[in-house]
N, C-alpha and C. Protein backbone atom coordinates (compact mmCIF):
# COMPACT_ATOMS: atom_id res chain seq x y z
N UNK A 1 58.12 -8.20 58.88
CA UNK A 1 58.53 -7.43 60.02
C UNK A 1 57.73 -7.85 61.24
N UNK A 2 58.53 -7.98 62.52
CA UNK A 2 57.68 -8.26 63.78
C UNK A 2 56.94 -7.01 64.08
N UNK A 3 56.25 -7.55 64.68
CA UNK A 3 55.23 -6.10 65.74
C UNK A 3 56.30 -5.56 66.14
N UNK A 4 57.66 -5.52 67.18
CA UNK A 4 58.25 -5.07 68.05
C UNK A 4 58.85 -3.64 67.10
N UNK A 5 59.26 -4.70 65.51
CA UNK A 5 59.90 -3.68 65.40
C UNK A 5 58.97 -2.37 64.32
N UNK A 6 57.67 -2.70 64.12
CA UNK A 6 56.67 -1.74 63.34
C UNK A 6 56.11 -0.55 64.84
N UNK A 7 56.99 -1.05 66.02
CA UNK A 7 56.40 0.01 67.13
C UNK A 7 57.56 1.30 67.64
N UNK A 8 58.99 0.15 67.00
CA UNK A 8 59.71 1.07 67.37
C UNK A 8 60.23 2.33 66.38
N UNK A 9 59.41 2.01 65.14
CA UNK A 9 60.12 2.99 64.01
C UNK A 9 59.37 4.42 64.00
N UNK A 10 58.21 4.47 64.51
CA UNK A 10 57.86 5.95 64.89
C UNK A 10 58.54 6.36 66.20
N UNK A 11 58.87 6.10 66.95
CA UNK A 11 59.89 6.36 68.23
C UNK A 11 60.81 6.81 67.97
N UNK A 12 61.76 5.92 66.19
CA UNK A 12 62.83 7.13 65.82
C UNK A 12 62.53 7.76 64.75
N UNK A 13 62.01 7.77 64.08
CA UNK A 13 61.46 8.74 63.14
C UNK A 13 61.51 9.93 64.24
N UNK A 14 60.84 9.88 65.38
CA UNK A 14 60.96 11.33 66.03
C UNK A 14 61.97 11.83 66.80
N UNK A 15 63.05 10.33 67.12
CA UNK A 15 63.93 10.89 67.40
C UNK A 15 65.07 11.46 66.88
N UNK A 16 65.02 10.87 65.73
CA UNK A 16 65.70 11.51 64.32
C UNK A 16 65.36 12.47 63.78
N UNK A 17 64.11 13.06 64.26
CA UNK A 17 63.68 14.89 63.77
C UNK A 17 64.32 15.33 65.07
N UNK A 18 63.81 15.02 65.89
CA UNK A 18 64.30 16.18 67.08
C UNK A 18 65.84 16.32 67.00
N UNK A 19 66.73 15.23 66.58
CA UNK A 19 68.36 15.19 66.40
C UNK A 19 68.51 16.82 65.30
N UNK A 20 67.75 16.43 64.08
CA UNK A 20 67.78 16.96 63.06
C UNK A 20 67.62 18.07 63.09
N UNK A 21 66.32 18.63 63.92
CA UNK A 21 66.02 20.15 64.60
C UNK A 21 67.27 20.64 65.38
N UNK A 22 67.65 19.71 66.22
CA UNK A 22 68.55 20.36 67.11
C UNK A 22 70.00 20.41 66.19
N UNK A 23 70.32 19.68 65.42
CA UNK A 23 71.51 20.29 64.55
C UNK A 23 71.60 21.51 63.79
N UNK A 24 69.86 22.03 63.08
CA UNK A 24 69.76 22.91 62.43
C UNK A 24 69.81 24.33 63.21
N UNK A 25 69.23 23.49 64.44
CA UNK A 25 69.43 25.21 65.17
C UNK A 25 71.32 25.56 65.96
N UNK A 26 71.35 24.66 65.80
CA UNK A 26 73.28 24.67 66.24
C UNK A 26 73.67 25.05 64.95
N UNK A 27 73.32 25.14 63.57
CA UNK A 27 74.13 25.28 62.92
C UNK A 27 73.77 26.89 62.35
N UNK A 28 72.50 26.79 62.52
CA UNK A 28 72.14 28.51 62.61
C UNK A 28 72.66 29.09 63.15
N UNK A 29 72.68 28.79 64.75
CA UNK A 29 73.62 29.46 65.77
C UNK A 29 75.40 29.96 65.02
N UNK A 30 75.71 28.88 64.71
CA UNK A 30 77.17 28.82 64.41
C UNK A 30 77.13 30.23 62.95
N UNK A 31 76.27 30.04 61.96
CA UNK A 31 76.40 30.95 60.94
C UNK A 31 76.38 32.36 61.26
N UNK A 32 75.37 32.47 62.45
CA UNK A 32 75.34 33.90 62.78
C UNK A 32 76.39 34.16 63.57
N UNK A 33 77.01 33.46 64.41
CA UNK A 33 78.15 34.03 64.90
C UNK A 33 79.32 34.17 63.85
N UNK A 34 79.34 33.65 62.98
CA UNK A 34 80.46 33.55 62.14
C UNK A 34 80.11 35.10 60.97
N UNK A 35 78.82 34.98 60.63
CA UNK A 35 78.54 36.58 60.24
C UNK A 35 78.54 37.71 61.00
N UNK A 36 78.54 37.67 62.79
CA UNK A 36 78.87 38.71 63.31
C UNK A 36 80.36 38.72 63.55
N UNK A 37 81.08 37.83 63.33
CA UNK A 37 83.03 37.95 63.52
C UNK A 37 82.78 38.54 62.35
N UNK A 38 83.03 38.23 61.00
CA UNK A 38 82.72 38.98 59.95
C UNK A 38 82.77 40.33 59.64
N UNK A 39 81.51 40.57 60.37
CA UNK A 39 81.22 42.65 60.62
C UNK A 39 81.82 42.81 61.35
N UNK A 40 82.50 42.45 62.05
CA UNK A 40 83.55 43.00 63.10
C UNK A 40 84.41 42.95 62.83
N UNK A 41 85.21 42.41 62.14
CA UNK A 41 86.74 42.17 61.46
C UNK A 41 87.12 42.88 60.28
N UNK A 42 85.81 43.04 59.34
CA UNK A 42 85.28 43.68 58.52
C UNK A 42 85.47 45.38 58.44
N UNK A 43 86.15 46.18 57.68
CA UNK A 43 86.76 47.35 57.86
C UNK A 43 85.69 48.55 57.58
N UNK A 44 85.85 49.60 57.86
CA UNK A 44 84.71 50.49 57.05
C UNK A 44 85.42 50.69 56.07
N UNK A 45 84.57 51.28 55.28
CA UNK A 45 84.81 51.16 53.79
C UNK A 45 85.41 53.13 53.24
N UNK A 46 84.18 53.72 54.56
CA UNK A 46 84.21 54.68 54.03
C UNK A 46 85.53 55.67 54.80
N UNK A 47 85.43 55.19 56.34
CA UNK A 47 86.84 55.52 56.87
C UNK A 47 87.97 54.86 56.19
N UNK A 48 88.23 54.18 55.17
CA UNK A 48 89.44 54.06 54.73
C UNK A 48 89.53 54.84 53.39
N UNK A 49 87.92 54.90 52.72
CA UNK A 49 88.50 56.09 51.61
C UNK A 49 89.10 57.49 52.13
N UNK A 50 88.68 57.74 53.22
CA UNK A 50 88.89 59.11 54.15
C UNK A 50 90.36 58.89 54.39
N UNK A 51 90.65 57.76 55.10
CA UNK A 51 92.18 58.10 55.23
C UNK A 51 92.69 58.29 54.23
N UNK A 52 92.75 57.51 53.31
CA UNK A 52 93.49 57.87 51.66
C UNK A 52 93.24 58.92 51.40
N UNK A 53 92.04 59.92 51.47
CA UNK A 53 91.87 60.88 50.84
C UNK A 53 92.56 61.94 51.15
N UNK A 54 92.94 61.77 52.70
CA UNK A 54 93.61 62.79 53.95
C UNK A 54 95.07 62.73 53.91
N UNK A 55 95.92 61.31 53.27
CA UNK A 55 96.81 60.74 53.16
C UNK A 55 97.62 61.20 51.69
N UNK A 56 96.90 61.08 50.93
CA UNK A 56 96.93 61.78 49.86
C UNK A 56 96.79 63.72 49.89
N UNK A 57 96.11 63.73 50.31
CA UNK A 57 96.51 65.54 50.65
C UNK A 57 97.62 65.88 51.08
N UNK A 58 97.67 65.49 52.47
CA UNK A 58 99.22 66.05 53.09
C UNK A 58 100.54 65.26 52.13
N UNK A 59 100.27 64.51 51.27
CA UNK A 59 101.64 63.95 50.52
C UNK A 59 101.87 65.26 49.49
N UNK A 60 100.39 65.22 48.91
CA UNK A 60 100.62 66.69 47.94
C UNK A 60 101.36 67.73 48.51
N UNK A 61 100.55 68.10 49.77
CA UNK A 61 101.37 69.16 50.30
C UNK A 61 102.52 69.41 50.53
N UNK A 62 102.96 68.43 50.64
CA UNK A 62 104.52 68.06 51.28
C UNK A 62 105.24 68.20 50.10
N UNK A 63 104.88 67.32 49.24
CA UNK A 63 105.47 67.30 47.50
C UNK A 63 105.69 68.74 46.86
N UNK A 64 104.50 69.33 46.97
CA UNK A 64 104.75 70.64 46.01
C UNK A 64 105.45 71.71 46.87
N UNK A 65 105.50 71.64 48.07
CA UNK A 65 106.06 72.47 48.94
C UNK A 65 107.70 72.26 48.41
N UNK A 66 108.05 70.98 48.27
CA UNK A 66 109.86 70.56 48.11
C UNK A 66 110.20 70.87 46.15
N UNK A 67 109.00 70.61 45.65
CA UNK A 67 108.81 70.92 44.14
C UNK A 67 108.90 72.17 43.99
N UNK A 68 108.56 73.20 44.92
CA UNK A 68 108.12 74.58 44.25
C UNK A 68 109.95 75.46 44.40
N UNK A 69 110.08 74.82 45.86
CA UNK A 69 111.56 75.23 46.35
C UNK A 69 112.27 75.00 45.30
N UNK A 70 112.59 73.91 44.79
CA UNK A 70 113.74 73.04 44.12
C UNK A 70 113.85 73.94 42.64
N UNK A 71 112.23 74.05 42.53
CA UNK A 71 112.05 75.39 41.45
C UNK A 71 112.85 76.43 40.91
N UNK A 72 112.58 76.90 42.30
CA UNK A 72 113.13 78.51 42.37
C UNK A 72 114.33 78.67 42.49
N UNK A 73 115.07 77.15 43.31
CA UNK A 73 116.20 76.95 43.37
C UNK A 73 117.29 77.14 42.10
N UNK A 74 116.41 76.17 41.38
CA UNK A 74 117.14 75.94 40.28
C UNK A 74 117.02 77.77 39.27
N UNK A 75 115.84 77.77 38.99
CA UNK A 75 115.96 79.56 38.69
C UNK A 75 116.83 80.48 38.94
N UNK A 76 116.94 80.53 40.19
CA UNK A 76 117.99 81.18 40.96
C UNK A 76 119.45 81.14 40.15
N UNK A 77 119.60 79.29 40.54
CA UNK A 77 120.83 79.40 39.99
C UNK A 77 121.39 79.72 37.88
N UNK A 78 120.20 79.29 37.95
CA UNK A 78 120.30 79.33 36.11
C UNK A 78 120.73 81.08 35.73
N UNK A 79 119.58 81.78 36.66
CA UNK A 79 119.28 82.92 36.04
C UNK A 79 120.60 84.21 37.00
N UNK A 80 121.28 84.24 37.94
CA UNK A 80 122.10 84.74 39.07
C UNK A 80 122.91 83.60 39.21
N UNK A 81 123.42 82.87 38.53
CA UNK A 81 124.58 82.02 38.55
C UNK A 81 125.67 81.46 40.17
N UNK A 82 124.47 81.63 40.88
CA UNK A 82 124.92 80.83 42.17
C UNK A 82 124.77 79.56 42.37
N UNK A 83 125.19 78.33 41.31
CA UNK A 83 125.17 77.09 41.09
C UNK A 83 125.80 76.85 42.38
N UNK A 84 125.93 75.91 42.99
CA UNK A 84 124.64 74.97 43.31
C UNK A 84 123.61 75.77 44.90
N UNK A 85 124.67 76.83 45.25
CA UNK A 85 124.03 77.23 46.42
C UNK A 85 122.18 77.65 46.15
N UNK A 86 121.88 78.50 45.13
CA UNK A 86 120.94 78.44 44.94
C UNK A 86 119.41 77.40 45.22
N UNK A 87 119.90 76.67 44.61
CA UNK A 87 119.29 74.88 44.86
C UNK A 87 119.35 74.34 46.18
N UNK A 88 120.20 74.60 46.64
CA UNK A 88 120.37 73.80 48.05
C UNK A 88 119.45 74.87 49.20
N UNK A 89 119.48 75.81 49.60
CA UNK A 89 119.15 76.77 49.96
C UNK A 89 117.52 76.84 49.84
N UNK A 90 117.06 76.50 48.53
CA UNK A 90 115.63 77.35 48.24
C UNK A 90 114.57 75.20 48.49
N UNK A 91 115.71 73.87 48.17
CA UNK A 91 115.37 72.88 48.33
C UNK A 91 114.75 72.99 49.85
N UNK A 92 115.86 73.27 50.60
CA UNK A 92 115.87 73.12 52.20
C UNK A 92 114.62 73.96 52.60
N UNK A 93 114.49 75.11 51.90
CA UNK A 93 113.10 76.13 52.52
C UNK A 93 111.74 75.90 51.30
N UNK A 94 111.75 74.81 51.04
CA UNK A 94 110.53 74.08 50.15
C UNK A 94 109.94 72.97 51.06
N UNK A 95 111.41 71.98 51.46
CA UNK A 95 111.27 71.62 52.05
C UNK A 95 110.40 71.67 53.69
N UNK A 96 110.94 72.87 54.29
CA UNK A 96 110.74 73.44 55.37
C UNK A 96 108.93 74.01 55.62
N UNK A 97 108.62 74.41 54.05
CA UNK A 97 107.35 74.77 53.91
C UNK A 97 106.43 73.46 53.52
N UNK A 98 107.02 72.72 53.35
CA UNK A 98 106.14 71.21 53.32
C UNK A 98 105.88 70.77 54.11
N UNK A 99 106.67 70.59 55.32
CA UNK A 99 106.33 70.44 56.38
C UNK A 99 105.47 71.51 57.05
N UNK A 100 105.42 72.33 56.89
CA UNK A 100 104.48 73.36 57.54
C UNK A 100 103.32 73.62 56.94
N UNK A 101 102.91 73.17 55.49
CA UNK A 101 101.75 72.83 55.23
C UNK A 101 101.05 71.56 55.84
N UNK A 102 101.75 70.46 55.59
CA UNK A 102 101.56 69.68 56.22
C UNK A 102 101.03 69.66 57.72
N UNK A 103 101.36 70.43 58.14
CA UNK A 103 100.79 70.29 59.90
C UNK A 103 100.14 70.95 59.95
N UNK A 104 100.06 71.89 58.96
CA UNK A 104 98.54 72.85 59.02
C UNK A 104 97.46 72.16 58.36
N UNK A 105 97.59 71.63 57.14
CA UNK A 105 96.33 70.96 56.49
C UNK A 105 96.22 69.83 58.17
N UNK A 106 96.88 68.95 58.41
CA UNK A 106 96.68 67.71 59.52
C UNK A 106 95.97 68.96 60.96
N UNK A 107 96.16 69.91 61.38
CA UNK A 107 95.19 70.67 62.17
C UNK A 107 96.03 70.63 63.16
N UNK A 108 97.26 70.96 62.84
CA UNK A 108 98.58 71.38 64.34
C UNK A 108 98.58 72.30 64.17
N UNK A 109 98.78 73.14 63.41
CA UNK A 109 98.88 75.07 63.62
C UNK A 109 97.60 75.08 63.21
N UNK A 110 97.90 76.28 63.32
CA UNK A 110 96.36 77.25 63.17
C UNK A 110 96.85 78.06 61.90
N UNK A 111 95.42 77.92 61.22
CA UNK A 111 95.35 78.46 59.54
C UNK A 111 96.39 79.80 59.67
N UNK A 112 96.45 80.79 58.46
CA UNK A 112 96.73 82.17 58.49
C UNK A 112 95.67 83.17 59.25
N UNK A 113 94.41 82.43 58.67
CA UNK A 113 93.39 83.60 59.44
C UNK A 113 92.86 83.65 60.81
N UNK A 114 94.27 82.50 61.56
CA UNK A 114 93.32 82.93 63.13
C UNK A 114 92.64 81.90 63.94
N UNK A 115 91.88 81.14 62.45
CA UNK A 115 90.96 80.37 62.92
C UNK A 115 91.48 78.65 62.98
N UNK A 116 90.99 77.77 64.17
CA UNK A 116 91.43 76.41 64.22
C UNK A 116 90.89 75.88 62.76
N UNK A 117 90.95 74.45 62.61
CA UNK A 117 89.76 73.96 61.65
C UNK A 117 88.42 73.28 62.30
N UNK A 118 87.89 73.44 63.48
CA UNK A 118 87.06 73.38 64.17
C UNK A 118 86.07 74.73 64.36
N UNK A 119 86.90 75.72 63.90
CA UNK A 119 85.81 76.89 63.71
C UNK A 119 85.98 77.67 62.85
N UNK A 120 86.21 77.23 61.18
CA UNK A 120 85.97 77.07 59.95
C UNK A 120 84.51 76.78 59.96
């Protein structure tokens, strides 16, 4: 090897760290931004068990409200032989009360006792 070139190989040796530094910190850079898109895109976990949980209530409500009607409906007609009026009649006001649970559990009317669900 010449002298020229035993002078120039520490010159890149350091310029090949400083390359090397400066890629590692660009690429740090890049990971953390890519882990803060992440948490941000990233859903809560616990507001979505909440909606399901809230989602699931008012379906019940709604359900047994049209279930309980259809019930009595059918009772009606089995037991006082007003086939099919019975059913249709007691469906429609099961119905009618499903919906009105419904907007009461969701916090549009106000309970029986008066009170909002804010001052429960």
């Amino acid at each position: 090897m010449s002298e020229n070139e035993r002078e120039d190989r520490p010159s890149e040796d350091r310029d090949l760290a400083q390359r090397l530094d400066e890629l590692g910190r660009r690429l740090s850079a890049k990971e953390e931004e890519a882990l803060a898109t992440q948490k941000a895109l990233e859903p809560n976990a616990g507001a979505d068990a909440s909606a399901m949980s809230n989602g699931l209530r008012l379906s019940g409500e709604f359900i047994a409200g049209v279930v309980a009607g259809g019930g009595i409906g059918w009772a009606v007609d089995t037991y006082l032989g007003l086939s099919p009026w019975g059913l249709i009649v007691f469906l429609l006001l099961g119905f009618l009360t499903g919906v009105w649970n419904v907007l009461r559990a969701a916090g549009y009317l106000k309970a029986s006792d008066g009170k909002g669900p804010e001052e429960r």
